[in-house]
N, C-alpha and C. Protein backbone atom coordinates (compact mmCIF):
# COMPACT_ATOMS: atom_id res chain seq x y z
N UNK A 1 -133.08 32.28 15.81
CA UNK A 1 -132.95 32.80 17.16
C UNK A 1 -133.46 31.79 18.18
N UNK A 2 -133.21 31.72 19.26
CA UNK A 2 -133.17 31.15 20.13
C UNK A 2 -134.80 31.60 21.28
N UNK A 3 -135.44 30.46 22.23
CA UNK A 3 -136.53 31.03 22.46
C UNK A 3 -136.09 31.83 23.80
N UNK A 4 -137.00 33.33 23.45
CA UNK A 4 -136.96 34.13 24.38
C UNK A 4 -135.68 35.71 24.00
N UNK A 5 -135.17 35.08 22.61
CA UNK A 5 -134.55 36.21 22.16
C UNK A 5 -134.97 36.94 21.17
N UNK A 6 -134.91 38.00 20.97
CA UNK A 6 -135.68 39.24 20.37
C UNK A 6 -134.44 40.11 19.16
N UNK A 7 -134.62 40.88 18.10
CA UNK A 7 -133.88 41.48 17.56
C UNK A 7 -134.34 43.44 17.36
N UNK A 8 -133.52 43.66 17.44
CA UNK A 8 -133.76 45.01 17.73
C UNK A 8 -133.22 46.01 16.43
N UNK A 9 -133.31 46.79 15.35
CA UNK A 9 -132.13 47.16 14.48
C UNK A 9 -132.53 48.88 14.94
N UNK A 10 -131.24 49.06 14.77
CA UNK A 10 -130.28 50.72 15.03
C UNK A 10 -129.63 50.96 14.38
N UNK A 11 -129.98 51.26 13.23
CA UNK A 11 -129.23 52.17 12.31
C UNK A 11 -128.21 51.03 11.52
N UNK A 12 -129.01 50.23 10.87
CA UNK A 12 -128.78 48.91 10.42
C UNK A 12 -127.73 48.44 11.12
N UNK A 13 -127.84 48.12 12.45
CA UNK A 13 -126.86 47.64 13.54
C UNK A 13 -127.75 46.67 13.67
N UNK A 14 -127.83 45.34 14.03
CA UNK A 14 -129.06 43.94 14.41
C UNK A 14 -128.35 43.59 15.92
N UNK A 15 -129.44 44.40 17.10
CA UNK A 15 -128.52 43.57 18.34
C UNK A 15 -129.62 42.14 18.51
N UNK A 16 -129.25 41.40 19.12
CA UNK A 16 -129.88 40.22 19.47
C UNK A 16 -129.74 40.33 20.78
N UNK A 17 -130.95 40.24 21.47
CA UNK A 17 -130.95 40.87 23.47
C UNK A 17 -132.18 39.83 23.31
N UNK A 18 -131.21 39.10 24.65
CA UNK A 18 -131.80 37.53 25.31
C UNK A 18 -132.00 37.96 26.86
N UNK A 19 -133.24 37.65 26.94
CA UNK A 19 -134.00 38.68 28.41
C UNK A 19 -133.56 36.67 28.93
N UNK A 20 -133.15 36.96 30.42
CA UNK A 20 -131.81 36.26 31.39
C UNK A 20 -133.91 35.93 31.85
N UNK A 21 -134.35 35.08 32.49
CA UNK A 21 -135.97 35.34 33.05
C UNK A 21 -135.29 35.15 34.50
N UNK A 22 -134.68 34.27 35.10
CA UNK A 22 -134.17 33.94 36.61
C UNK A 22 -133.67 35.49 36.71
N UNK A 23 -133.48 36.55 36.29
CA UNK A 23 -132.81 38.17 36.71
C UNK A 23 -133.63 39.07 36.54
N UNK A 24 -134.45 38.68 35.19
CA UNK A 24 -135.49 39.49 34.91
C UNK A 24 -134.71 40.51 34.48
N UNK A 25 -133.75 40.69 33.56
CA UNK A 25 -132.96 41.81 32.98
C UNK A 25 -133.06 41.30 31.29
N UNK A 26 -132.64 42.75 30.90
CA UNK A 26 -132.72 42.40 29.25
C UNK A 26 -131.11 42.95 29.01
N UNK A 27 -130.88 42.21 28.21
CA UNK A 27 -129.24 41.80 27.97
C UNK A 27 -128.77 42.20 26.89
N UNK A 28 -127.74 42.47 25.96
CA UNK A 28 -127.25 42.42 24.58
C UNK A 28 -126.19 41.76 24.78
N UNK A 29 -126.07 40.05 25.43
CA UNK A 29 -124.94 39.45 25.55
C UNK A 29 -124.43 39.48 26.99
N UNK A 30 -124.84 39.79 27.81
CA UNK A 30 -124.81 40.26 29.17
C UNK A 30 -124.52 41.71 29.47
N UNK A 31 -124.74 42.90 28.48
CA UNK A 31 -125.05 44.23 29.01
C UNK A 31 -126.23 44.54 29.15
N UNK A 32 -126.11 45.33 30.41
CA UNK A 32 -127.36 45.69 30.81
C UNK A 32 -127.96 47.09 30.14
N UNK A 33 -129.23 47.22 29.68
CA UNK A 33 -130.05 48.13 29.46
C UNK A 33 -130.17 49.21 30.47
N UNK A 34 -130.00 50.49 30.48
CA UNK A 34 -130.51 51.66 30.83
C UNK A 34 -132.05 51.68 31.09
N UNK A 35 -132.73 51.17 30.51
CA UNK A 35 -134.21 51.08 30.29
C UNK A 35 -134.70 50.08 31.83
N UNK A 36 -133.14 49.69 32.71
CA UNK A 36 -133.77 48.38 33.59
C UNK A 36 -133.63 49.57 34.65
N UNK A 37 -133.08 50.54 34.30
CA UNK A 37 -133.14 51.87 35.23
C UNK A 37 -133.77 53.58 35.08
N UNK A 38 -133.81 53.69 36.01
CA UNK A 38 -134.72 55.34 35.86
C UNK A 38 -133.86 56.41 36.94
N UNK A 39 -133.80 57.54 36.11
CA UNK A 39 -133.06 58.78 37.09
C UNK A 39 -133.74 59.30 37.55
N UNK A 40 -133.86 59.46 39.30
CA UNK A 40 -134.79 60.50 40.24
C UNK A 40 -135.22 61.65 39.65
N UNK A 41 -136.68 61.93 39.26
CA UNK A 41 -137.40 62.99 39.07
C UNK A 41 -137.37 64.17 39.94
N UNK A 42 -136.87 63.87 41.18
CA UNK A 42 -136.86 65.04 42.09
C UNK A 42 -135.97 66.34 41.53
N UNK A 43 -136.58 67.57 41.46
CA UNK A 43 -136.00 68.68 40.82
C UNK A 43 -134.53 69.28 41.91
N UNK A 44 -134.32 68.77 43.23
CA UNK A 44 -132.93 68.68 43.84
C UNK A 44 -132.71 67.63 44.59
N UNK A 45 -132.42 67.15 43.69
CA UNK A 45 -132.13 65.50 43.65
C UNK A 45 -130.26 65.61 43.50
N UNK A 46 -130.25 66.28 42.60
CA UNK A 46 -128.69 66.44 42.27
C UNK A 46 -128.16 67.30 42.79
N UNK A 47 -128.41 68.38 44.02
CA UNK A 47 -128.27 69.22 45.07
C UNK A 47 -128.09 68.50 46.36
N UNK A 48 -128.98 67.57 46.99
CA UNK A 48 -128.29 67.01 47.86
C UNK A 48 -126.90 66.15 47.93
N UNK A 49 -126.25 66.98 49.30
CA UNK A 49 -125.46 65.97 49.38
C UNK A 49 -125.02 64.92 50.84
N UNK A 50 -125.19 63.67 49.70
CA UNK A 50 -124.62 62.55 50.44
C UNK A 50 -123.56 61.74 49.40
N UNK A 51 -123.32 60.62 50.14
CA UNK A 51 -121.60 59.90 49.34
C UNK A 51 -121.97 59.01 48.46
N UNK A 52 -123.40 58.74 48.25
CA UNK A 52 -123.40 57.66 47.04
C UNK A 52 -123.81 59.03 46.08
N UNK A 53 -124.26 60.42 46.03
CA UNK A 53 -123.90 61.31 45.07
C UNK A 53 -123.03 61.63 44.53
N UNK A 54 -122.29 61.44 44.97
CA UNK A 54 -121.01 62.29 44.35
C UNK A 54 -119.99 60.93 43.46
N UNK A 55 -119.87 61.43 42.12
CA UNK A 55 -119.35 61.09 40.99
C UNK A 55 -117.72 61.71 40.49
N UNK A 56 -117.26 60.97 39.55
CA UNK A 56 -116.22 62.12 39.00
C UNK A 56 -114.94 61.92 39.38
N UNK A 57 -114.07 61.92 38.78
CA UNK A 57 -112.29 62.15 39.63
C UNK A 57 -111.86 63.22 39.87
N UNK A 58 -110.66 62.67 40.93
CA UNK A 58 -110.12 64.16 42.02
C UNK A 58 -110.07 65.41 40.52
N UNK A 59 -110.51 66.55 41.39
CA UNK A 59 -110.55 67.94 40.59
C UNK A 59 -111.67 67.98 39.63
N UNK A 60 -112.76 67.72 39.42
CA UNK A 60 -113.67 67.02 39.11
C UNK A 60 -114.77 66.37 38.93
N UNK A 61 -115.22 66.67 40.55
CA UNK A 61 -116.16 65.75 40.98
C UNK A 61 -117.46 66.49 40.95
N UNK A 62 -118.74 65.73 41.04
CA UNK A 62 -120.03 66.46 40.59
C UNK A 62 -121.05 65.29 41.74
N UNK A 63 -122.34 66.33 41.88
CA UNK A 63 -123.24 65.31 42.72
C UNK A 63 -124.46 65.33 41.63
N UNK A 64 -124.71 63.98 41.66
CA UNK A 64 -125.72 63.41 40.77
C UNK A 64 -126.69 62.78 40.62
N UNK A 65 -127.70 62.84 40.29
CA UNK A 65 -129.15 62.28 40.87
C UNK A 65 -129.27 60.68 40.60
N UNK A 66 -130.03 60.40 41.85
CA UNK A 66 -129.23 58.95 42.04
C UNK A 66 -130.34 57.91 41.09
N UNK A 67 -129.70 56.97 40.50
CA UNK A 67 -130.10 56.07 39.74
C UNK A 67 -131.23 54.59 40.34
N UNK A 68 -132.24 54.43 39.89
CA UNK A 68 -133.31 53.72 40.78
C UNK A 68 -132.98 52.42 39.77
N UNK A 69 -133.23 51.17 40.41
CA UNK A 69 -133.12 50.14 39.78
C UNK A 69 -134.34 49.45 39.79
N UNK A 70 -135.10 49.40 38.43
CA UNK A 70 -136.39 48.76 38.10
C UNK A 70 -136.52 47.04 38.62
N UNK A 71 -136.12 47.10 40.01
CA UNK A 71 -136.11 45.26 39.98
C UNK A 71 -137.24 45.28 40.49
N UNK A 72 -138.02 45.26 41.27
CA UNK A 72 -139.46 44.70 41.28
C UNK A 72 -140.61 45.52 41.15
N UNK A 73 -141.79 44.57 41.27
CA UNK A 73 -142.79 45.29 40.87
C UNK A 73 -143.33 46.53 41.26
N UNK A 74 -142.83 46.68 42.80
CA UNK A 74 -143.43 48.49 43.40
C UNK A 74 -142.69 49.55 42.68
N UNK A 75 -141.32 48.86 42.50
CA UNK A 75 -140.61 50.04 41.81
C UNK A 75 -141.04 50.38 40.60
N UNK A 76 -141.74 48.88 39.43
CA UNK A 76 -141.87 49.66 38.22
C UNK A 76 -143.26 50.26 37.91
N UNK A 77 -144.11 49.56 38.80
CA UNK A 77 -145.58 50.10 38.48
C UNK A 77 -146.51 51.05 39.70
N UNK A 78 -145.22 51.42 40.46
CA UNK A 78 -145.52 53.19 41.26
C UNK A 78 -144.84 54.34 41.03
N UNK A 79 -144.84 54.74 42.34
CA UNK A 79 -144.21 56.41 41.99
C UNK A 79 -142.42 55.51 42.80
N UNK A 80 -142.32 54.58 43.34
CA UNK A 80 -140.75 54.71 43.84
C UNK A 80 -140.09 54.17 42.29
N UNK A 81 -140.53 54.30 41.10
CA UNK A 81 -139.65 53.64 40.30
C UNK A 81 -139.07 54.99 39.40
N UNK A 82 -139.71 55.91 39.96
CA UNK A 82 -138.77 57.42 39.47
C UNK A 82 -138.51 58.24 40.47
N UNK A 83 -138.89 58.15 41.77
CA UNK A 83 -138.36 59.12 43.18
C UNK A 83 -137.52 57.99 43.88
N UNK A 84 -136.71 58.44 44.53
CA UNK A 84 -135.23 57.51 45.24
C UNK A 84 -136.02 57.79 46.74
N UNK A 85 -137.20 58.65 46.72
CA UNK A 85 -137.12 59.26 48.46
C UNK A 85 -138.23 59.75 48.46
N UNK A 86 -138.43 59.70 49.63
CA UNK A 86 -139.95 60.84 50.03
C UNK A 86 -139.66 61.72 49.95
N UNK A 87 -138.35 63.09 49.98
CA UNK A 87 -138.07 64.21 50.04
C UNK A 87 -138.09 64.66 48.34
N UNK A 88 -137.43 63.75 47.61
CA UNK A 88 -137.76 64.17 45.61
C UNK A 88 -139.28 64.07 45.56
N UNK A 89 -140.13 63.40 46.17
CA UNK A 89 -141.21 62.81 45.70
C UNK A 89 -142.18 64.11 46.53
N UNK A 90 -141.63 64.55 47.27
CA UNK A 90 -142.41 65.86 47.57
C UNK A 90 -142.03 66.93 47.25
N UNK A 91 -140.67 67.12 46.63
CA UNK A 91 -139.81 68.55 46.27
C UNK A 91 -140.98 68.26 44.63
N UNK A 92 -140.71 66.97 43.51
CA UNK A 92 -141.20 67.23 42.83
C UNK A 92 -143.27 67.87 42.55
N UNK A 93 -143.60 67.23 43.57
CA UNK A 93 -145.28 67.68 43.82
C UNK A 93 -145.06 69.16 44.04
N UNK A 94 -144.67 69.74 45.13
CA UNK A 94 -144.78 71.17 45.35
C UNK A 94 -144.01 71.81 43.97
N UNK A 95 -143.39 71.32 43.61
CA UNK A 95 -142.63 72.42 42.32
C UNK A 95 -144.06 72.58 40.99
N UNK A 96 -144.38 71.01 40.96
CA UNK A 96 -145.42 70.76 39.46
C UNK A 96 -146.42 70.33 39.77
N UNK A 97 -147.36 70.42 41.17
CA UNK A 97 -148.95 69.88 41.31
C UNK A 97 -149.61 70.73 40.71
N UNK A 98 -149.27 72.17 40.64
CA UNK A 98 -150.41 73.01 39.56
C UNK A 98 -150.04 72.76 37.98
N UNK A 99 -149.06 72.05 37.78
CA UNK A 99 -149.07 71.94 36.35
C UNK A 99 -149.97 70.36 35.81
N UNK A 100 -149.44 69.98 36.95
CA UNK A 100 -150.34 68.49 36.93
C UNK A 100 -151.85 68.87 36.62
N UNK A 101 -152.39 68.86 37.79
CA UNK A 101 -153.96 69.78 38.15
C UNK A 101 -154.35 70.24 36.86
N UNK A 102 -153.18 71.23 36.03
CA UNK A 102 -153.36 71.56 34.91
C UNK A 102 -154.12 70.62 33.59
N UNK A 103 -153.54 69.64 33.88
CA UNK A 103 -153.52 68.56 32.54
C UNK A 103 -155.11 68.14 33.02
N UNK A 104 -155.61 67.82 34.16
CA UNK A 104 -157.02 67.65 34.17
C UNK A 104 -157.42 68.34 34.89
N UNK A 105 -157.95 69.34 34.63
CA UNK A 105 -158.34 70.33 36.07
C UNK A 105 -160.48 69.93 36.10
N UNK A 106 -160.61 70.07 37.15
CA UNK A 106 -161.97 69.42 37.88
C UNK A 106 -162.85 70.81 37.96
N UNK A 107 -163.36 70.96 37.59
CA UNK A 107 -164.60 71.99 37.23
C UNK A 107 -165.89 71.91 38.21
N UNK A 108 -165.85 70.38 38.66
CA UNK A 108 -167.31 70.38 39.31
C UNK A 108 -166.87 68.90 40.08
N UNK A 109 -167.45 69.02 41.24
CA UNK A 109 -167.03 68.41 42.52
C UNK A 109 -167.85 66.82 41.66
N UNK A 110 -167.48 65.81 42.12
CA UNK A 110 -167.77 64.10 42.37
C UNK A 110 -168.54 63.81 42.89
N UNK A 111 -169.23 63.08 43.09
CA UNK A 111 -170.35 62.98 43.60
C UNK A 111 -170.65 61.10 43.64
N UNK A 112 -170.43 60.48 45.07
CA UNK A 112 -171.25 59.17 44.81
C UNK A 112 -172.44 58.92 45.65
N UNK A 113 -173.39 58.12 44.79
CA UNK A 113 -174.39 58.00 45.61
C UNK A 113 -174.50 57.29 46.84
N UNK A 114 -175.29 57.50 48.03
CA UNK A 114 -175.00 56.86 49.30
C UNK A 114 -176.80 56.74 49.78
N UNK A 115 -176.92 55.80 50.76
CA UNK A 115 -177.91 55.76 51.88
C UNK A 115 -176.87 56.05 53.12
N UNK A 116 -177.84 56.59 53.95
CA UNK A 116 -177.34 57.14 55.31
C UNK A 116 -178.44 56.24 56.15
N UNK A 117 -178.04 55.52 56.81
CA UNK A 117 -178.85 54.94 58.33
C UNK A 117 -178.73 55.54 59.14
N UNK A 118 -179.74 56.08 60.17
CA UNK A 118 -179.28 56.58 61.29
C UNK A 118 -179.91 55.96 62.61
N UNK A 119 -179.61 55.34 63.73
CA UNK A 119 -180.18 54.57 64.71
C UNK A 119 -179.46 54.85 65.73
N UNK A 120 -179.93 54.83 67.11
CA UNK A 120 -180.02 55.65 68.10
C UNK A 120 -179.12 54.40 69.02
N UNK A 121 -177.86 54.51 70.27
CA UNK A 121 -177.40 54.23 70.52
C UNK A 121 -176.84 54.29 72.09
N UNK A 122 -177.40 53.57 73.00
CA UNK A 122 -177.68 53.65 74.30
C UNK A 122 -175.76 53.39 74.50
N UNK A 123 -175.47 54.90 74.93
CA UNK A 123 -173.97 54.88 75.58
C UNK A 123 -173.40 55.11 77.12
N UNK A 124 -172.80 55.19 77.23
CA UNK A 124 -172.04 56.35 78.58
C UNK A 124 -170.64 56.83 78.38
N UNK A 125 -170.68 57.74 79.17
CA UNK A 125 -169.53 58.32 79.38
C UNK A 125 -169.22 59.19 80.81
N UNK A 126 -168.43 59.39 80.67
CA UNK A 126 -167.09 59.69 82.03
C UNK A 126 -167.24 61.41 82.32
N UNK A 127 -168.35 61.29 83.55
CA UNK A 127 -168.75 62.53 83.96
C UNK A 127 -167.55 63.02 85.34
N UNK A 128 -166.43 64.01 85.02
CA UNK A 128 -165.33 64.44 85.82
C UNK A 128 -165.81 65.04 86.93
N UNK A 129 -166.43 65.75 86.92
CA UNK A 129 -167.09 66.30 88.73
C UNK A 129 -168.15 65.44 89.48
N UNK A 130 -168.77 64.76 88.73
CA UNK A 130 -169.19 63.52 90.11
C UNK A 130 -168.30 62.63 89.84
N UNK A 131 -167.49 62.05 89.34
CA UNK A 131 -166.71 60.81 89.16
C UNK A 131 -167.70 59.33 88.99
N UNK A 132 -168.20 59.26 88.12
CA UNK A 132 -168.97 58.44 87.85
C UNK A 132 -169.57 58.60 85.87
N UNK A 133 -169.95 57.64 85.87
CA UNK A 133 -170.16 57.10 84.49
C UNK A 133 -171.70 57.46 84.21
N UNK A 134 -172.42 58.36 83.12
CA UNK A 134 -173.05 58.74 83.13
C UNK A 134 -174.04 58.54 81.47
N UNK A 135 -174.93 57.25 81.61
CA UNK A 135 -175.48 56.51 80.45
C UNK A 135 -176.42 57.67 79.77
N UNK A 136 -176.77 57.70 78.29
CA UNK A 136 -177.08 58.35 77.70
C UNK A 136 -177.10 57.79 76.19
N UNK A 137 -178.02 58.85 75.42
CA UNK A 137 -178.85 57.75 73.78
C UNK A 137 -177.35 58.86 72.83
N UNK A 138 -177.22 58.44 72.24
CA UNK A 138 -176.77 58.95 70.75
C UNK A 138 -176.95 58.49 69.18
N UNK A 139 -176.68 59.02 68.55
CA UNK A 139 -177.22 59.16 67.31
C UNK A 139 -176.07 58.32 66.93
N UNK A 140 -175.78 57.30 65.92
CA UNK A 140 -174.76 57.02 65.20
C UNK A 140 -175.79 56.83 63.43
N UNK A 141 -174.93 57.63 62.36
CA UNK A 141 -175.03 57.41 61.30
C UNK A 141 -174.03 55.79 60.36
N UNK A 142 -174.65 54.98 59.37
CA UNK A 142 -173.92 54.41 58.81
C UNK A 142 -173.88 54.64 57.29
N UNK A 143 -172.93 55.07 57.03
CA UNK A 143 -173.32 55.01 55.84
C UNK A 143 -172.94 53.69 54.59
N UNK A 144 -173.93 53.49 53.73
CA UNK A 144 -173.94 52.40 52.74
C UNK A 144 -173.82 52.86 51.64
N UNK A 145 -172.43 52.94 50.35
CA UNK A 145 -172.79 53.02 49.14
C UNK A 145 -173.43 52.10 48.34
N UNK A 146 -174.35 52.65 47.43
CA UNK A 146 -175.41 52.69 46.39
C UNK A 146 -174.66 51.68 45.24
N UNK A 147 -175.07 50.30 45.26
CA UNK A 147 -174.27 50.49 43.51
C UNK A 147 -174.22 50.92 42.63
N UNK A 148 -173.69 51.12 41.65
CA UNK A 148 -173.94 52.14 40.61
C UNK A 148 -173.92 51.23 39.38
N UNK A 149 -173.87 50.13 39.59
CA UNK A 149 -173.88 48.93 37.78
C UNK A 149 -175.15 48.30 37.63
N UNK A 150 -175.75 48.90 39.08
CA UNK A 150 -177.78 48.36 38.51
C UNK A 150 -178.13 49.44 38.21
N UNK A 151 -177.56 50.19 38.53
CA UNK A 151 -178.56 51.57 37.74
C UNK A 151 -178.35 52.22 36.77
């Protein structure tokens, strides 16, 4: 084999798929993999309609959830590499955030450690019935997190 080509067997079928690196696609001879794509997770995804949905010949035709193409990196290592849209990507949260939630559900609130500074702060501000600017102290807090790898 050649460098950069790989063998794959299916049912004692041997494909030989030579990944193209200038495309960044994986090939069986120049077909493209399914795997270089992902179908919108949105649960009406295949309910809306617009014209790159709709599939099928006259008498026939069907709307279909639209196909995302894994070409760069936001697409494959976020959430746009399975939602086409902000509207799937929120139809799917409201349908399954309690099932999510489910898989780790939080029992007891987080907690990081902090210092709080607090130091006093000679201001003014904009007094409307005399029309004039009117100086005065306030409080401002800062807060500093704690490291947590010395302790």
């Amino acid at each position: 084999m050649i460098n950069g080509e790989r063998s794959i067997e299916n049912d004692r079928t041997i494909f030989i798929i030579r990944s193209i690196s200038c495309f960044n696609i994986n090939s069986i001879y120049g077909v493209i993999f399914m795997s270089d794509y992902n179908w919108c997770h949105g649960p009406t995804c295949h309910e809306k309609r617009t014209q790159d949905r709709i599939r099928g010949v006259k008498g026939s035709k069907v709307l279909r959830t639209r196909k995302i193409a894994l070409d760069c990196d936001y697409k494959r290592n976020g959430p746009w590499g399975v939602f086409c849209s902000t509207g799937c990507y929120n139809d799917f949260f409201y349908k399954y955030f309690r099932e999510v939630c489910a898989i780790a559900p939080r029992r007891e609130p987080l907690e990081t450690p902090i210092n709080v500074e607090e130091r006093k702060v000679n201001d003014r501000r904009y007094n409307w019935e005399t029309n004039q600017h009117d100086e005065y102290i306030r409080k401002e807090k800062t807060i500093i997190p704690i490291d947590n790898v010395n302790r």
